[in-house]
N, C-alpha and C. Protein backbone atom coordinates (compact mmCIF):
# COMPACT_ATOMS: atom_id res chain seq x y z
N UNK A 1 -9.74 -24.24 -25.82
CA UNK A 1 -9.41 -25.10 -24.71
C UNK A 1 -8.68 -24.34 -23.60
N UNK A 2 -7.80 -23.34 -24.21
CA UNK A 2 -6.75 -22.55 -23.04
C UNK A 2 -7.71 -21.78 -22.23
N UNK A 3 -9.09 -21.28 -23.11
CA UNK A 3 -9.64 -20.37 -22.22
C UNK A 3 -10.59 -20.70 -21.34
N UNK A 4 -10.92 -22.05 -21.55
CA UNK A 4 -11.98 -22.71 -20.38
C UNK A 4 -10.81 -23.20 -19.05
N UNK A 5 -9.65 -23.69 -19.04
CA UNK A 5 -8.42 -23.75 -18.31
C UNK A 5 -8.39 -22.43 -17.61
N UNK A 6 -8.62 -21.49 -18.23
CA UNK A 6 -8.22 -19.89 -17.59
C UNK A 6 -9.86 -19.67 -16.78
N UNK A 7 -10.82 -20.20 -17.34
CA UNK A 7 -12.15 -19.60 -16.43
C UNK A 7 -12.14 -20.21 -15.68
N UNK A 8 -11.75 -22.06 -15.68
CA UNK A 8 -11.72 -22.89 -14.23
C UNK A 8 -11.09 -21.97 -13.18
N UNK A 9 -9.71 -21.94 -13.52
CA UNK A 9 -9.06 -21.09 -12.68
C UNK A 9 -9.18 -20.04 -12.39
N UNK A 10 -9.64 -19.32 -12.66
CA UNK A 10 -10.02 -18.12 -12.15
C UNK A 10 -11.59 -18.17 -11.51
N UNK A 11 -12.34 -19.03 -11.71
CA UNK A 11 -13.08 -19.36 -10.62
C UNK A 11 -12.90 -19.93 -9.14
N UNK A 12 -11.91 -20.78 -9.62
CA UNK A 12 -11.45 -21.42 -8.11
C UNK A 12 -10.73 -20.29 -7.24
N UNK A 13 -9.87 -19.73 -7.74
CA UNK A 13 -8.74 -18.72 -7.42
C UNK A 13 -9.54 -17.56 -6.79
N UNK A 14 -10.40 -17.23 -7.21
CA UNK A 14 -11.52 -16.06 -7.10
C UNK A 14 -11.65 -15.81 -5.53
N UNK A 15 -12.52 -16.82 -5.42
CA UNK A 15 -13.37 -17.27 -4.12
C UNK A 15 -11.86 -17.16 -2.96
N UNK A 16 -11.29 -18.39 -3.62
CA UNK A 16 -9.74 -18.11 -2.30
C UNK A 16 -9.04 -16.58 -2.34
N UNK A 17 -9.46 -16.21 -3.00
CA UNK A 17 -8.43 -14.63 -2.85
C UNK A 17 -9.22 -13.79 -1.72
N UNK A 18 -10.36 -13.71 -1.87
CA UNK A 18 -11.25 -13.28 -0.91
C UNK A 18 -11.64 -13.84 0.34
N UNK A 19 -11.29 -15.00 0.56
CA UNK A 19 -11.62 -15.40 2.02
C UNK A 19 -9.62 -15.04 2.43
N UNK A 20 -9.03 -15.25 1.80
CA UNK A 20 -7.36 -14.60 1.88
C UNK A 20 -7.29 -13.50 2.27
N UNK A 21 -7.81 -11.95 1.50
CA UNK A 21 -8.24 -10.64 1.91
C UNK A 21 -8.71 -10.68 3.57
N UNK A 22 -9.93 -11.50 3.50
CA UNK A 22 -10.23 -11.14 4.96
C UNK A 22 -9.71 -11.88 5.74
N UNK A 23 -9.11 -12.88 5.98
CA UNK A 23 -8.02 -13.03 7.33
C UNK A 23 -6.60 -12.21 7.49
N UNK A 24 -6.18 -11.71 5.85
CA UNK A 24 -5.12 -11.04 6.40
C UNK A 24 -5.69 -9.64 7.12
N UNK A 25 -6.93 -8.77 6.54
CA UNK A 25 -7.24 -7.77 6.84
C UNK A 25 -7.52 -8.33 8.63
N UNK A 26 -8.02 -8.85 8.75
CA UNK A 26 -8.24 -9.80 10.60
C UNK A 26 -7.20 -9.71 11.23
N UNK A 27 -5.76 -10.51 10.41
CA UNK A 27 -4.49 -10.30 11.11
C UNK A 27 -4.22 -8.43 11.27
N UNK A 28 -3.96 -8.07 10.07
CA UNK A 28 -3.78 -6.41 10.16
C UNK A 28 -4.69 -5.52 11.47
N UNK A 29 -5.65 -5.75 11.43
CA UNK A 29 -6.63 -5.33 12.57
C UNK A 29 -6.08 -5.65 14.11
N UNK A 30 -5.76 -6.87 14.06
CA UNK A 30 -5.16 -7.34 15.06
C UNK A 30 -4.51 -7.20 15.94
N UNK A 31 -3.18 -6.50 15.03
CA UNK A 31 -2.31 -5.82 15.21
C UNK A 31 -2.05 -4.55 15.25
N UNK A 32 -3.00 -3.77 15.05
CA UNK A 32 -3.46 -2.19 15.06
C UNK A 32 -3.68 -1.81 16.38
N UNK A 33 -5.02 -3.09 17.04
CA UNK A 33 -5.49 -3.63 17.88
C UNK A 33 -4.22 -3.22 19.29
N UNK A 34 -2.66 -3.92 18.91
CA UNK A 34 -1.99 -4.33 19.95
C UNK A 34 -1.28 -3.24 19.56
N UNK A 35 -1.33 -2.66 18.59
CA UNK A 35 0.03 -1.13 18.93
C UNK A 35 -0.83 0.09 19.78
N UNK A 36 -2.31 -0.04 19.79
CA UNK A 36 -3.32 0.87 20.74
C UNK A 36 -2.92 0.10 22.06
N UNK A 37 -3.08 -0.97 22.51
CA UNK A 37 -3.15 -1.64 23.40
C UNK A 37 -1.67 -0.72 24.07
N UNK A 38 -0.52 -1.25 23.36
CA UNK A 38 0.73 -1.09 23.72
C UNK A 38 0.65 0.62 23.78
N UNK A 39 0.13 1.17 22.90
CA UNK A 39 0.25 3.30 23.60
C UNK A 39 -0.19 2.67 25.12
N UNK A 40 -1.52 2.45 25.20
CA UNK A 40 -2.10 2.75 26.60
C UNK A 40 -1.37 2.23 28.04
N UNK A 41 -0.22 1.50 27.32
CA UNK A 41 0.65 0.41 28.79
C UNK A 41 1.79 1.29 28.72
N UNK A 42 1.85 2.10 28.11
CA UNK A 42 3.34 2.42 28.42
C UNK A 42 3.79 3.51 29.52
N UNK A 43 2.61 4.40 30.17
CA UNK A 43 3.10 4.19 31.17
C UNK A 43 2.93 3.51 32.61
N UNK A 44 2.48 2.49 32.29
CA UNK A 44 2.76 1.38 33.53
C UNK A 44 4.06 0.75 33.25
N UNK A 45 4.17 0.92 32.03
CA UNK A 45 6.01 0.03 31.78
C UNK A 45 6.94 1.04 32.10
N UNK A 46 7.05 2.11 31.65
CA UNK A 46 7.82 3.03 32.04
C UNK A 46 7.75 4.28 32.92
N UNK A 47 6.70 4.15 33.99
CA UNK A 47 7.01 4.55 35.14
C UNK A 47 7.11 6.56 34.67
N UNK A 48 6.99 7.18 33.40
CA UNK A 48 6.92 7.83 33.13
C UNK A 48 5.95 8.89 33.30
N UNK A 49 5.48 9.74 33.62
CA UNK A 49 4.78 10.60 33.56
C UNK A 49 4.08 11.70 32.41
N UNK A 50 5.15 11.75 31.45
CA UNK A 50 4.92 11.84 29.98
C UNK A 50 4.15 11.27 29.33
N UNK A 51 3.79 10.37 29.88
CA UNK A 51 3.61 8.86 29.18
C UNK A 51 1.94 8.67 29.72
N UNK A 52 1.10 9.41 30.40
CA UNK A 52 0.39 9.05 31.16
C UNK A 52 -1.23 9.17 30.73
N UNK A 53 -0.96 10.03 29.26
CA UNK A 53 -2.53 10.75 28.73
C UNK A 53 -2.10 9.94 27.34
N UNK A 54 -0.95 9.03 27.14
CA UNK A 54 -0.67 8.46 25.44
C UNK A 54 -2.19 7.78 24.87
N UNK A 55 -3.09 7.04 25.57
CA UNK A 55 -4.01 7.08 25.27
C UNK A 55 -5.00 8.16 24.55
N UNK A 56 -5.28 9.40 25.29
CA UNK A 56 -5.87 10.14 25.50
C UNK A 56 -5.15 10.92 23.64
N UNK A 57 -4.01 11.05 23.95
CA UNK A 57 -2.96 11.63 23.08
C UNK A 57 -3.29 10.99 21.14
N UNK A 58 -3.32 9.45 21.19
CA UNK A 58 -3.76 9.03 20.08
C UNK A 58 -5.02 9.12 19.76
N UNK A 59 -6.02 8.71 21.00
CA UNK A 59 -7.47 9.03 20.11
C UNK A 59 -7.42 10.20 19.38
N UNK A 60 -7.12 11.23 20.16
CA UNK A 60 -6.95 12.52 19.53
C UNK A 60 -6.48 13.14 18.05
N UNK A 61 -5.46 11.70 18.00
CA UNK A 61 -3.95 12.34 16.79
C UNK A 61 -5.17 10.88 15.71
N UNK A 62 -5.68 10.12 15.91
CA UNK A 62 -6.51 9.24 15.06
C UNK A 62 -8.07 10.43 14.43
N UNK A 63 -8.54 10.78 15.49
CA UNK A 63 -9.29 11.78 15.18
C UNK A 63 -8.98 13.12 14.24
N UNK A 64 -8.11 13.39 14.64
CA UNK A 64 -7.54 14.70 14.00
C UNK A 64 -7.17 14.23 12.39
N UNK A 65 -6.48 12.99 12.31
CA UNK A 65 -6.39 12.38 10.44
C UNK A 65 -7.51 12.09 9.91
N UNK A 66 -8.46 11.55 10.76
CA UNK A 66 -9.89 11.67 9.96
C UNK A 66 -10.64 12.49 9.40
N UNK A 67 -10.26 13.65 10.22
CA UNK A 67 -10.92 14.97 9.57
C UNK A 67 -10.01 15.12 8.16
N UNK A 68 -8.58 15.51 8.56
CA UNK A 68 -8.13 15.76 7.77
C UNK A 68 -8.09 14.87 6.55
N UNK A 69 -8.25 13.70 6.45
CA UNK A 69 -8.59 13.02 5.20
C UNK A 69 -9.42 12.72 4.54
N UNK A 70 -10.83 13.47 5.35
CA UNK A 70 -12.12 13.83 5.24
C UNK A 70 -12.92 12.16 5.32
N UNK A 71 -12.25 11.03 5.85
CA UNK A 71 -12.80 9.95 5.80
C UNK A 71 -13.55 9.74 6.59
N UNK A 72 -14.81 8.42 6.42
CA UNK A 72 -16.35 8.66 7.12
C UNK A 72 -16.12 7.87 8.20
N UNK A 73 -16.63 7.71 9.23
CA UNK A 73 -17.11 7.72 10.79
C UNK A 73 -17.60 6.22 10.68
N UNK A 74 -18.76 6.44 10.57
CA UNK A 74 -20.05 5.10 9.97
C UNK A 74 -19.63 4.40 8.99
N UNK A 75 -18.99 3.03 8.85
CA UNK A 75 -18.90 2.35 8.16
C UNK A 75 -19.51 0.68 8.65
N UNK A 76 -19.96 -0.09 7.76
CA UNK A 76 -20.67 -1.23 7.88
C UNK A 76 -19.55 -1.87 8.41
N UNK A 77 -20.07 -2.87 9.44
CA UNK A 77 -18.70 -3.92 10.25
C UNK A 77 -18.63 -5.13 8.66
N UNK A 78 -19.15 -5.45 8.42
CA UNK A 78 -18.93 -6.62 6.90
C UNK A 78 -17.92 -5.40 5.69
N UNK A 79 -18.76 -4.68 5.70
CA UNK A 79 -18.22 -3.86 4.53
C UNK A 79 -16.29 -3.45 5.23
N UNK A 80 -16.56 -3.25 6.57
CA UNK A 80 -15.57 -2.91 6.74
C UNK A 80 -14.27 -4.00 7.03
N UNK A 81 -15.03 -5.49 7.27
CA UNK A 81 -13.96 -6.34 7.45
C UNK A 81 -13.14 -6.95 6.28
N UNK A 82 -14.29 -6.77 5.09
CA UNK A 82 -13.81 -7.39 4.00
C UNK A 82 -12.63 -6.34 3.08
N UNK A 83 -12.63 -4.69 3.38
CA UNK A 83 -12.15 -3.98 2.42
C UNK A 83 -11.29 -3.20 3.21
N UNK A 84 -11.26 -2.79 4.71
CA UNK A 84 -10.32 -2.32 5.05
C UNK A 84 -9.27 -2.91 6.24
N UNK A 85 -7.78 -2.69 6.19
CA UNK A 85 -7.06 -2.83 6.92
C UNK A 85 -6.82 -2.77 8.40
N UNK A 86 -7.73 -1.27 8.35
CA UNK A 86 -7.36 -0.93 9.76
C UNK A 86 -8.60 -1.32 10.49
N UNK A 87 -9.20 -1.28 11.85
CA UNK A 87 -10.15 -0.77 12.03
C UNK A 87 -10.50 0.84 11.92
N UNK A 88 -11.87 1.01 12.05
CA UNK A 88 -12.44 2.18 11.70
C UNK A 88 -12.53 2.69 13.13
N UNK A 89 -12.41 4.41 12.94
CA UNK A 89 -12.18 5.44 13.44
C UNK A 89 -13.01 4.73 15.23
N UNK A 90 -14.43 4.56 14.86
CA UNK A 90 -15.32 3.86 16.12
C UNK A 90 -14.50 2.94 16.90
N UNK A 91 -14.74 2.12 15.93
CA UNK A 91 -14.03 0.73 16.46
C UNK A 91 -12.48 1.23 17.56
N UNK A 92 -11.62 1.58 17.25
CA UNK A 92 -10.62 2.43 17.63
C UNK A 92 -10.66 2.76 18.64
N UNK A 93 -11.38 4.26 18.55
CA UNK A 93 -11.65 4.92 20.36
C UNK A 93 -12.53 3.78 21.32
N UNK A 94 -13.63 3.23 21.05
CA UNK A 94 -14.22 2.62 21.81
C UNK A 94 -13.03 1.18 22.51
N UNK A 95 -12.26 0.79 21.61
CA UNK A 95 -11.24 -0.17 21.84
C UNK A 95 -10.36 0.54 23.26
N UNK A 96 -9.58 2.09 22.58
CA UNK A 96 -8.99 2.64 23.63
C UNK A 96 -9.34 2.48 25.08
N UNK A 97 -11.30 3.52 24.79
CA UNK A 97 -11.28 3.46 26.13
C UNK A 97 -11.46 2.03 27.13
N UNK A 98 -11.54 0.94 26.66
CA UNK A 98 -11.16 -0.30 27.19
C UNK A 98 -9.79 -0.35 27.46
N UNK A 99 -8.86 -0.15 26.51
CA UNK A 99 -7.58 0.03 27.28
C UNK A 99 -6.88 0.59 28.22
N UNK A 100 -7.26 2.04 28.46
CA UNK A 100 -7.59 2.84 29.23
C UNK A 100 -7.82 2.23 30.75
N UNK A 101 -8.99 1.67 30.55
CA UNK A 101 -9.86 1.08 31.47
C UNK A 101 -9.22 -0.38 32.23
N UNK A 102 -8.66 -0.97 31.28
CA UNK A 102 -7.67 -1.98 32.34
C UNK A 102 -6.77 -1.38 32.52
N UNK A 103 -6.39 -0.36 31.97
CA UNK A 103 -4.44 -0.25 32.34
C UNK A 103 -4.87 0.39 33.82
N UNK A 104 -5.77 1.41 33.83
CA UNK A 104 -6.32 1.88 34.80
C UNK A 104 -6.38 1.21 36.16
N UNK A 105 -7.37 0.37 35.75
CA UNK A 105 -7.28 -1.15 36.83
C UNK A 105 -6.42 -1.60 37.90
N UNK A 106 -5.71 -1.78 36.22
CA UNK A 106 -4.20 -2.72 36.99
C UNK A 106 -3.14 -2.04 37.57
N UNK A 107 -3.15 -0.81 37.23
CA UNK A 107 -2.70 -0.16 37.97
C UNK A 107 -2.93 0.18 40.09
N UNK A 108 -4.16 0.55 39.76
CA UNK A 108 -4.86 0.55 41.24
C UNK A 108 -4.44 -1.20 41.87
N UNK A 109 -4.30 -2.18 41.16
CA UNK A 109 -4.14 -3.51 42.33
C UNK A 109 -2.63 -3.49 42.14
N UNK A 110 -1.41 -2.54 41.89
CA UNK A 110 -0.10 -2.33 41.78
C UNK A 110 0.03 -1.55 43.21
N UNK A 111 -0.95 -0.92 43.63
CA UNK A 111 -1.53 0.11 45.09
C UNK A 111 -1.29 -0.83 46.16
């Protein structure tokens, strides 16, 4: 009897753990999402000059751990929403250079 109690549940439980996985991995992404976002603004916030290739600076320093952790390039968007945290290496730079690309922008209507 205890162990048909334990297969219910762990059937029901199953299914919710995994649709759980992928919204937190969604939230995590999200937020990966807004600390790229936030390199590429900082120097419009701080007026810095240092500050002016931080874009340019992370694709670079994201690229450079990939090699070094020998991890792959090409990964499936499903495969990748359901099992990893971050976005992938692609996803990433192509995100940047959108960031890039408004900070850019908004800068010129600051002119």
């Amino acid at each position: 009897m205890q162990a048909d109690s334990r297969v219910r549940r762990q059937m029901i439980i199953s299914p919710l753990e995994s649709v759980a996985s992928i919204a937190l991995n969604a939230v995590s992404r999200r937020f990966e999402y807004q600390a790229d976002r936030f390199a590429c603004e900082l120097h419009g916030m701080l007026k810095a000059e240092e500050m002016a290739d931080m874009g340019d600076r992370l694709g670079r320093a994201l690229i450079t751990l990939h090699v070094k952790n020998l991890s792959t390039v090409w990964v499936d968007w499903l495969y990748s929403a359901y099992h990893h945290s971050h976005p992938t290496l692609t996803e990433r730079l192509r995100a940047l250079e959108g960031f890039k690309g408004a900070a850019g922008s908004a800068s010129k209507k600051e002119l």
